[in-house]
Protein backbone atom coordinates (compact mmCIF):
# COMPACT_ATOMS: atom_id res chain seq x y z
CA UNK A 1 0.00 0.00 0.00
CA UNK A 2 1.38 3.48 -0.86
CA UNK A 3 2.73 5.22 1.84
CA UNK A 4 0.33 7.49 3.74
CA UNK A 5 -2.91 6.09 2.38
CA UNK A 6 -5.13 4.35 4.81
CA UNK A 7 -7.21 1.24 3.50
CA UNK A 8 -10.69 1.73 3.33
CA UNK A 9 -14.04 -0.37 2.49
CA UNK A 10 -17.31 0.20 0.44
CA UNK A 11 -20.33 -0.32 2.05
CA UNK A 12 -24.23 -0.32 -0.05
CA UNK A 13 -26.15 2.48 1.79
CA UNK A 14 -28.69 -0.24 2.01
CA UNK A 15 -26.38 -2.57 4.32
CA UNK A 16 -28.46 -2.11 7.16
CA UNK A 17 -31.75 -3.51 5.48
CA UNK A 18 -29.76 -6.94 4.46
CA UNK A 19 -31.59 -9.96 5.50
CA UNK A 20 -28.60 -11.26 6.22
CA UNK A 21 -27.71 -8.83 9.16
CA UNK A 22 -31.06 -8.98 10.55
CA UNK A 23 -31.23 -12.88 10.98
CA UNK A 24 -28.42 -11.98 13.49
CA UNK A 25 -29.03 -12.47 17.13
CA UNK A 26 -28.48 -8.71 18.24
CA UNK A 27 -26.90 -5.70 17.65
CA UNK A 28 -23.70 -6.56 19.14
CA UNK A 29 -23.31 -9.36 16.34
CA UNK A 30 -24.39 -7.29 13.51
CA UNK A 31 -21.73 -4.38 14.62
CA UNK A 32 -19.17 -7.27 15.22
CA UNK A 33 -20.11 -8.18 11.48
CA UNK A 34 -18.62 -4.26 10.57
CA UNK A 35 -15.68 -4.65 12.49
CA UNK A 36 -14.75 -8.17 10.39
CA UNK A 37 -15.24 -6.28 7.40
CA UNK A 38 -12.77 -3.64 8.17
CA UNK A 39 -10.66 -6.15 9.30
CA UNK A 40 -10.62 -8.29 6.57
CA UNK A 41 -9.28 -5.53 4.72
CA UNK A 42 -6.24 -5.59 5.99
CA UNK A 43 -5.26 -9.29 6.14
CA UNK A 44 -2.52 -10.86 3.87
CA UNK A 45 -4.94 -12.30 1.84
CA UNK A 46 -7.94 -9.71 1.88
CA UNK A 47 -10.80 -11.32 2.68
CA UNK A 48 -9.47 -14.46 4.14
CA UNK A 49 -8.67 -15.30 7.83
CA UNK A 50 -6.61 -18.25 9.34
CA UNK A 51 -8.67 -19.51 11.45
CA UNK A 52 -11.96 -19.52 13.86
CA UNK A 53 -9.39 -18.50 16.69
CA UNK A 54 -7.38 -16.02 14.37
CA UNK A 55 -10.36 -14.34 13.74
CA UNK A 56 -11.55 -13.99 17.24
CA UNK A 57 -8.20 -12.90 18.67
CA UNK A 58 -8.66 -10.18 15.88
CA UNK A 59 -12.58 -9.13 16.41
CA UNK A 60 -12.49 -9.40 20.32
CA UNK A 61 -15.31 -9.48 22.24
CA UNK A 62 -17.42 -9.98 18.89
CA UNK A 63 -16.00 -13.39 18.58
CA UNK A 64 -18.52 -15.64 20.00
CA UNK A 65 -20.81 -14.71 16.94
CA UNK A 66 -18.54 -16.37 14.18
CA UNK A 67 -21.31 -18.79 14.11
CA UNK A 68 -24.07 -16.42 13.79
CA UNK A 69 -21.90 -14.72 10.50
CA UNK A 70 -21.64 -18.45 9.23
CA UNK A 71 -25.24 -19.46 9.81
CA UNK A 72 -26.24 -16.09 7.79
CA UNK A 73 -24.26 -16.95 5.25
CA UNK A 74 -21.88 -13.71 6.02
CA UNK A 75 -18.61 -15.79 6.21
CA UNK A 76 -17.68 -18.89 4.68
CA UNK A 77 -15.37 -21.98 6.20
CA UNK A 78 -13.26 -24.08 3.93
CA UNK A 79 -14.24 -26.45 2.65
CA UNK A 80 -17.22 -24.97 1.16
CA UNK A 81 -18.62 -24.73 -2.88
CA UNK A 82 -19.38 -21.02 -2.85
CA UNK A 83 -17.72 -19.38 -6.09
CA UNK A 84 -17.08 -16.65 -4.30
CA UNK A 85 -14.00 -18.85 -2.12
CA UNK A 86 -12.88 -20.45 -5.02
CA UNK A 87 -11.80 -17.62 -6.63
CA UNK A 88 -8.90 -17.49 -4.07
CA UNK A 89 -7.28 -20.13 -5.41
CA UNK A 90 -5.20 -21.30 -1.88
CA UNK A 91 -8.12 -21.55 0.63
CA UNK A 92 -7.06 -24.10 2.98
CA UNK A 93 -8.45 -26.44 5.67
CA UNK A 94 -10.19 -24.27 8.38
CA UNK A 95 -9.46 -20.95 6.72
CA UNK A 96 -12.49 -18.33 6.80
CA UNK A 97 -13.86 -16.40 4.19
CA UNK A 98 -16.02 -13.11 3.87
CA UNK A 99 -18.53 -13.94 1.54
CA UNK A 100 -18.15 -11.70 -2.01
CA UNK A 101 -15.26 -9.81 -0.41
CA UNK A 102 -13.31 -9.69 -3.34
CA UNK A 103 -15.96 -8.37 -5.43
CA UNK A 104 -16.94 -5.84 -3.51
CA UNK A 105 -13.89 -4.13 -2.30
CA UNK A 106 -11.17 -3.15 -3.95
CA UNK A 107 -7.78 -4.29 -3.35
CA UNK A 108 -5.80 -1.80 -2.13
CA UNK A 109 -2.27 -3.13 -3.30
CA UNK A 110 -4.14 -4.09 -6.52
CA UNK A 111 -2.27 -1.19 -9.06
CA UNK A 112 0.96 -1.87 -7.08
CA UNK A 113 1.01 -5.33 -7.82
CA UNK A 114 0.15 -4.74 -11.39
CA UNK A 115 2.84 -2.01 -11.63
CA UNK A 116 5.34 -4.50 -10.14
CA UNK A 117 4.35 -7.50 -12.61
CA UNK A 118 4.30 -5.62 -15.55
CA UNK A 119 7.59 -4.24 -14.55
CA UNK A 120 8.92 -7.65 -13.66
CA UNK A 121 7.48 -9.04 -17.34
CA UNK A 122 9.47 -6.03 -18.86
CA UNK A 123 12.68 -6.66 -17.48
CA UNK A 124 12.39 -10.92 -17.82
CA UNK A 125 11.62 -10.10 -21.86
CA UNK A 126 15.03 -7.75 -21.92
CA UNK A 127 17.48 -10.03 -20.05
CA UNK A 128 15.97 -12.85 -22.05
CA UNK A 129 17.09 -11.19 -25.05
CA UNK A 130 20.59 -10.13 -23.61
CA UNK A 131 20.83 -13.58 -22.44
CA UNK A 132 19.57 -15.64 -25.57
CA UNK A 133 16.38 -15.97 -24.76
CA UNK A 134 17.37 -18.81 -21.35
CA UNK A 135 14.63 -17.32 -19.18
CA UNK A 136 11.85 -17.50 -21.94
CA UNK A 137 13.40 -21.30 -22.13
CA UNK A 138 13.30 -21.96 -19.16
CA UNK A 139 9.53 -20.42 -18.60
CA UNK A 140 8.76 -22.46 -21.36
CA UNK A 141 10.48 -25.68 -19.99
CA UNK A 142 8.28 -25.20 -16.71
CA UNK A 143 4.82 -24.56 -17.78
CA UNK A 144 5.57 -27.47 -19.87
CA UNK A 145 6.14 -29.83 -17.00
CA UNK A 146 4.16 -27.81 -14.35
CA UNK A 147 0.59 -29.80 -12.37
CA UNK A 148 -2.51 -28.04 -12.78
CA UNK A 149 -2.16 -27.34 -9.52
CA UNK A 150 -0.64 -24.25 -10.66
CA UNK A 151 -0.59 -20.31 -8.17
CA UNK A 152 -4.60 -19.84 -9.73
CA UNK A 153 -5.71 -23.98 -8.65
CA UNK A 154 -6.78 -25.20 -11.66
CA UNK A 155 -9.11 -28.57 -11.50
CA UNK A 156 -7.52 -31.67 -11.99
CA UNK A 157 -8.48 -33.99 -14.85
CA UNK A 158 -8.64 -36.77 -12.30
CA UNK A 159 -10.14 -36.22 -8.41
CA UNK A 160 -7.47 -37.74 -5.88
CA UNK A 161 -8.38 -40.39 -3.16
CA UNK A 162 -8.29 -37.63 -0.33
CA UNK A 163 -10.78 -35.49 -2.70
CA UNK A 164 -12.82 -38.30 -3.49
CA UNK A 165 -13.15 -39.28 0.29
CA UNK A 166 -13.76 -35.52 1.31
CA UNK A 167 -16.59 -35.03 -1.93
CA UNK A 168 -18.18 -37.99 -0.09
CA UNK A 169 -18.14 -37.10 3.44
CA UNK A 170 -19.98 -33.93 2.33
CA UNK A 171 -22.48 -35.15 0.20
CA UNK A 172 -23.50 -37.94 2.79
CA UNK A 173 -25.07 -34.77 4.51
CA UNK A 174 -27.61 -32.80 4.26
CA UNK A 175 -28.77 -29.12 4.69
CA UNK A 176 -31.26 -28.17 7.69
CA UNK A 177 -32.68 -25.31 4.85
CA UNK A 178 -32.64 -24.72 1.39
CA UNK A 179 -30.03 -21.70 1.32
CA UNK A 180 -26.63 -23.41 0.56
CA UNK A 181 -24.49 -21.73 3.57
CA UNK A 182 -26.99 -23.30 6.04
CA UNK A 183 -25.31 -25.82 7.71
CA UNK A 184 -24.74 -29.25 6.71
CA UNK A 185 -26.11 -32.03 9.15
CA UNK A 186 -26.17 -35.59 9.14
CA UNK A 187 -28.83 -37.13 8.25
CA UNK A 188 -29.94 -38.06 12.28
CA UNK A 189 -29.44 -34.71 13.23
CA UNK A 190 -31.40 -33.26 10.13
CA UNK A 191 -34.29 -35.73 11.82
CA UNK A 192 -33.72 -34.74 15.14
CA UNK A 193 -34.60 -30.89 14.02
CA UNK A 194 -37.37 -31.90 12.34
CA UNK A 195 -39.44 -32.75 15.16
CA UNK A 196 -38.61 -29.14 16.09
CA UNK A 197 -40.57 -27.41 13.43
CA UNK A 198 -43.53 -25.21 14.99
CA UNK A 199 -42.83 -21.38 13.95
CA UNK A 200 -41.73 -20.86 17.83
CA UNK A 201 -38.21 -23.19 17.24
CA UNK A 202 -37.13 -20.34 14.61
CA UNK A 203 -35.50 -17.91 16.41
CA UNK A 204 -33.76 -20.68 18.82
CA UNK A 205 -32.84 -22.88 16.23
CA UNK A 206 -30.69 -20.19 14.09
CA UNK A 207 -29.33 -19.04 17.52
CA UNK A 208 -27.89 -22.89 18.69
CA UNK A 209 -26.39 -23.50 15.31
CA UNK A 210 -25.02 -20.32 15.68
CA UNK A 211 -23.07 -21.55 18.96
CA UNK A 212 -22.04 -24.15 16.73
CA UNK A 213 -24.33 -26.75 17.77
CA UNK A 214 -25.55 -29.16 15.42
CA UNK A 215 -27.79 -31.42 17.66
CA UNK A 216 -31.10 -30.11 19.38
CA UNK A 217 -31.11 -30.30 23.17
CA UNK A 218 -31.65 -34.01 23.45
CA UNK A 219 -34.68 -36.03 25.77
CA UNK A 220 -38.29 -36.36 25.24
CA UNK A 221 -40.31 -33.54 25.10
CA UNK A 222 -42.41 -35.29 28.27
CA UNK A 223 -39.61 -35.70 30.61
CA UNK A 224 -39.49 -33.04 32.62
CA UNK A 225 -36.20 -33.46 33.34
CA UNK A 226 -34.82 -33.10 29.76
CA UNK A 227 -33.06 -31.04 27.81
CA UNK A 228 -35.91 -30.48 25.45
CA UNK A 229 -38.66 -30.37 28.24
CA UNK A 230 -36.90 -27.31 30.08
CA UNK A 231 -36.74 -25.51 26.61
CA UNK A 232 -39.70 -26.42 25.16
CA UNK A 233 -41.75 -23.75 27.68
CA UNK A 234 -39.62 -21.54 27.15
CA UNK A 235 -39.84 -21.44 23.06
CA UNK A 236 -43.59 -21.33 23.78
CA UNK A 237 -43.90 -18.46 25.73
CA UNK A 238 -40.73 -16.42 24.70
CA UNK A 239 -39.32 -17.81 21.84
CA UNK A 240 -37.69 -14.38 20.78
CA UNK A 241 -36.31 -14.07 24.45
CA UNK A 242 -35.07 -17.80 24.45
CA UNK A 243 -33.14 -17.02 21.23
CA UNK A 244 -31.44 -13.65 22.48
CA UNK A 245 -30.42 -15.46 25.86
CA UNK A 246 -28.82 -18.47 23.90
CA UNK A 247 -26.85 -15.86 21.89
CA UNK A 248 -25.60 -13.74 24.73
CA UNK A 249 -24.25 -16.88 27.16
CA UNK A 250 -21.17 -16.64 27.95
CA UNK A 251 -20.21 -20.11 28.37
CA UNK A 252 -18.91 -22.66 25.42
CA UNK A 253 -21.00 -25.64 26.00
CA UNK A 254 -24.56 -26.49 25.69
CA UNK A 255 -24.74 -27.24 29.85
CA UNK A 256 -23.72 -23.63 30.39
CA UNK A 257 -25.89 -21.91 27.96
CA UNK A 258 -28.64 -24.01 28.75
CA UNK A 259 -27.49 -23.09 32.73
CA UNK A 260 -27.72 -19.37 31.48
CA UNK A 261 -30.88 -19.70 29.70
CA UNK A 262 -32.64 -20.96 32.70
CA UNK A 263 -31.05 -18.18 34.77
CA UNK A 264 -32.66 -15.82 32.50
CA UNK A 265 -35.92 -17.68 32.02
CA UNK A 266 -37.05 -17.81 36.19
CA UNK A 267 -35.80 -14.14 36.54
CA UNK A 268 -38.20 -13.76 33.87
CA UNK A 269 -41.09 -15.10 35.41
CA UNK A 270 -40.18 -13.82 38.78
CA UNK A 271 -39.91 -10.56 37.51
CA UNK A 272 -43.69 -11.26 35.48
CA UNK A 273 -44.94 -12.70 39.11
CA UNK A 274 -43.86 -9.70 41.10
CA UNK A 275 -45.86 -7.16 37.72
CA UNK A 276 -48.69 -9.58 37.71
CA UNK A 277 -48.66 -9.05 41.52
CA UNK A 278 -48.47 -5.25 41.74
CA UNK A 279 -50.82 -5.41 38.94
CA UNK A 280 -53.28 -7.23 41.01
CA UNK A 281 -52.69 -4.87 43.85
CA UNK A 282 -53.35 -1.79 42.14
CA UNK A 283 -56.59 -3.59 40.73
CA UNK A 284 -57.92 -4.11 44.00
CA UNK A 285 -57.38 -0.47 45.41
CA UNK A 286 -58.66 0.88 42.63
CA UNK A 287 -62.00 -1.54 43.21
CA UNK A 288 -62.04 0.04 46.54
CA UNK A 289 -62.27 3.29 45.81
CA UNK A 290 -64.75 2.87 42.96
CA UNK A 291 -67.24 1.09 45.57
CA UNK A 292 -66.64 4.38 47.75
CA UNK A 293 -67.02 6.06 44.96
CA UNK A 294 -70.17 4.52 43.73
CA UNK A 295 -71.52 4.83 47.36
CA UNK A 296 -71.04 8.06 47.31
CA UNK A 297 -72.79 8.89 44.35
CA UNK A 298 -75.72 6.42 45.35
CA UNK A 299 -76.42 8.56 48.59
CA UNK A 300 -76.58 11.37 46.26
CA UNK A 301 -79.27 10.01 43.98
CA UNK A 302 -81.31 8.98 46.69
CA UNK A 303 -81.28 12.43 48.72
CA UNK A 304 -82.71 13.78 44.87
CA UNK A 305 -85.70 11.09 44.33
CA UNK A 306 -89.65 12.57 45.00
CA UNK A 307 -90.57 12.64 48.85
CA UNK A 308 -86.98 12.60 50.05
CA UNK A 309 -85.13 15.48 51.89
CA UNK A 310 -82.35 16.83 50.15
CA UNK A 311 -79.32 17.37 53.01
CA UNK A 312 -77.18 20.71 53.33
């Protein structure tokens, strides 16, 4: 990057109405989500980011909602088939990916780069004519013998064992929706969901697969003492609250959210007890002093009926 120039991003002055960002558990997550994309602008491969962890030591505290941006379809995880990774070229195992990065902003070191290659190209064609033409030889000598595999990943003619095994490990599961950066399931946990499906699992199901949880909370729906039981209420009565308190617990596995979301959920309905209480009490004062009231007033209508006495 030229000296003195910051880097910068483009944003659509519709970004805030994406679907995308407001599938996202909370404001927190969809601010974290601007943060990666400044970020990302300044990686060694723009766009691209080592790791899970590399990208939460980077976005901290917005970290815990890397499976949130996933879920949406915001960032991408290699392996995945969305055109907009392959275009990298040397995406490897783990690596994350803003979705369309490239597209949409511009490189910064893009016209440098150029410069510098077209430079470069200059100079090889002079020294190989001062020199007899032994670089263009030699160029010529190794895209003669050179893999597909070349800087830009070309396809193979032939799929390796590895790529066969890998092609078959993903295809033996299955997407819990239709959009293609949902998350891929086996084909028990894509049941296991399904018995989840009244409108109220929504929220909670796009918030536990954003935690990176693929299986529903596990038990019968009749125990009372399972998983499923204690959040079954819940998603009844406040499914949007349910989903909001999965996002925001701070623990890593599904006994301490769940832990957290039950903290939430009777401080919840001990707050509602103590309204519906002071409700109540209010109710019944104000009875009170409408049956004065109305006492009052009946006193009054008799002292003005025929043949009665009105008092001073």
């Amino acid at each position: 990057m030229p000296p003195g120039r910051e880097p910068w991003i483009k944003l659509k002055v519709r970004t805030d109405e994406s679907d995308k960002l407001a599938s996202l558990p909370s404001d927190s997550a969809r601010w974290g989500w601007i943060r990666v994309l400044l970020k990302a602008k300044t990686q060694r491969r723009m766009g691209v980011f080592a790791s899970r962890q590399h990208l939460r030591t980077v976005i901290a505290p917005h970290g815990r909602f890397i499976g949130a941006w996933l879920v949406a379809g915001l960032l991408h995880e290699w392996p995945v088939d969305c055109p907009c990774v392959t275009t990298y070229g040397d995406v490897g195992e783990g690596e994350l990916v803003v979705h369309d990065y490239r597209k949409e902003q511009r490189d910064p070191t893009n016209a440098d780069r150029q410069a510098g290659h077209r430079g470069r190209n200059r100079n090889g064609v002079g020294n190989g004519k001062r020199n007899g033409g032994s670089n263009a030889d030699r160029n010529a000598d190794r895209n003669a013998t050179g893999t597909p595999h070349s800087r830009a990943r070309g396809t193979t003619e032939t799929e390796t064992e590895t790529e066969r095994d890998s092609k078959s490990a993903t295809d033996s599961r299955v997407l819990l929706s239709g959009d293609a950066d949902s998350p891929r399931l086996t084909a028990e946990q894509f049941a296991d969901w399904k018995s989840l499906s009244s409108r109220n699992w929504g929220p909670f199901k796009a918030a536990w697969l954003a935690r990176g949880f693929l299986n529903p909370p596990h038990g019968d729906g009749d125990d009372p003492k399972s998983q499923r039981s204690l959040v079954w209420e819940i998603a009844d009565a406040r499914p949007d609250d349910l989903a909001r308190w999965v996002a925001e617990a701070p623990g890593r596995s599904v006994r301490e959210v769940l832990e957290h979301v039950l903290e939430q959920w009777h401080a919840a309905r001990k707050e509602g007890a103590e309204r519906a209480d002071a409700q109540e009490a209010e109710s019944a004062e104000h009875k009170t002093e409408t049956r004065a009231d109305a006492k009052v007033s009946m006193a009054r209508i008799g002292d003005l009926l025929p043949g009665r006495t009105v008092t001073r």
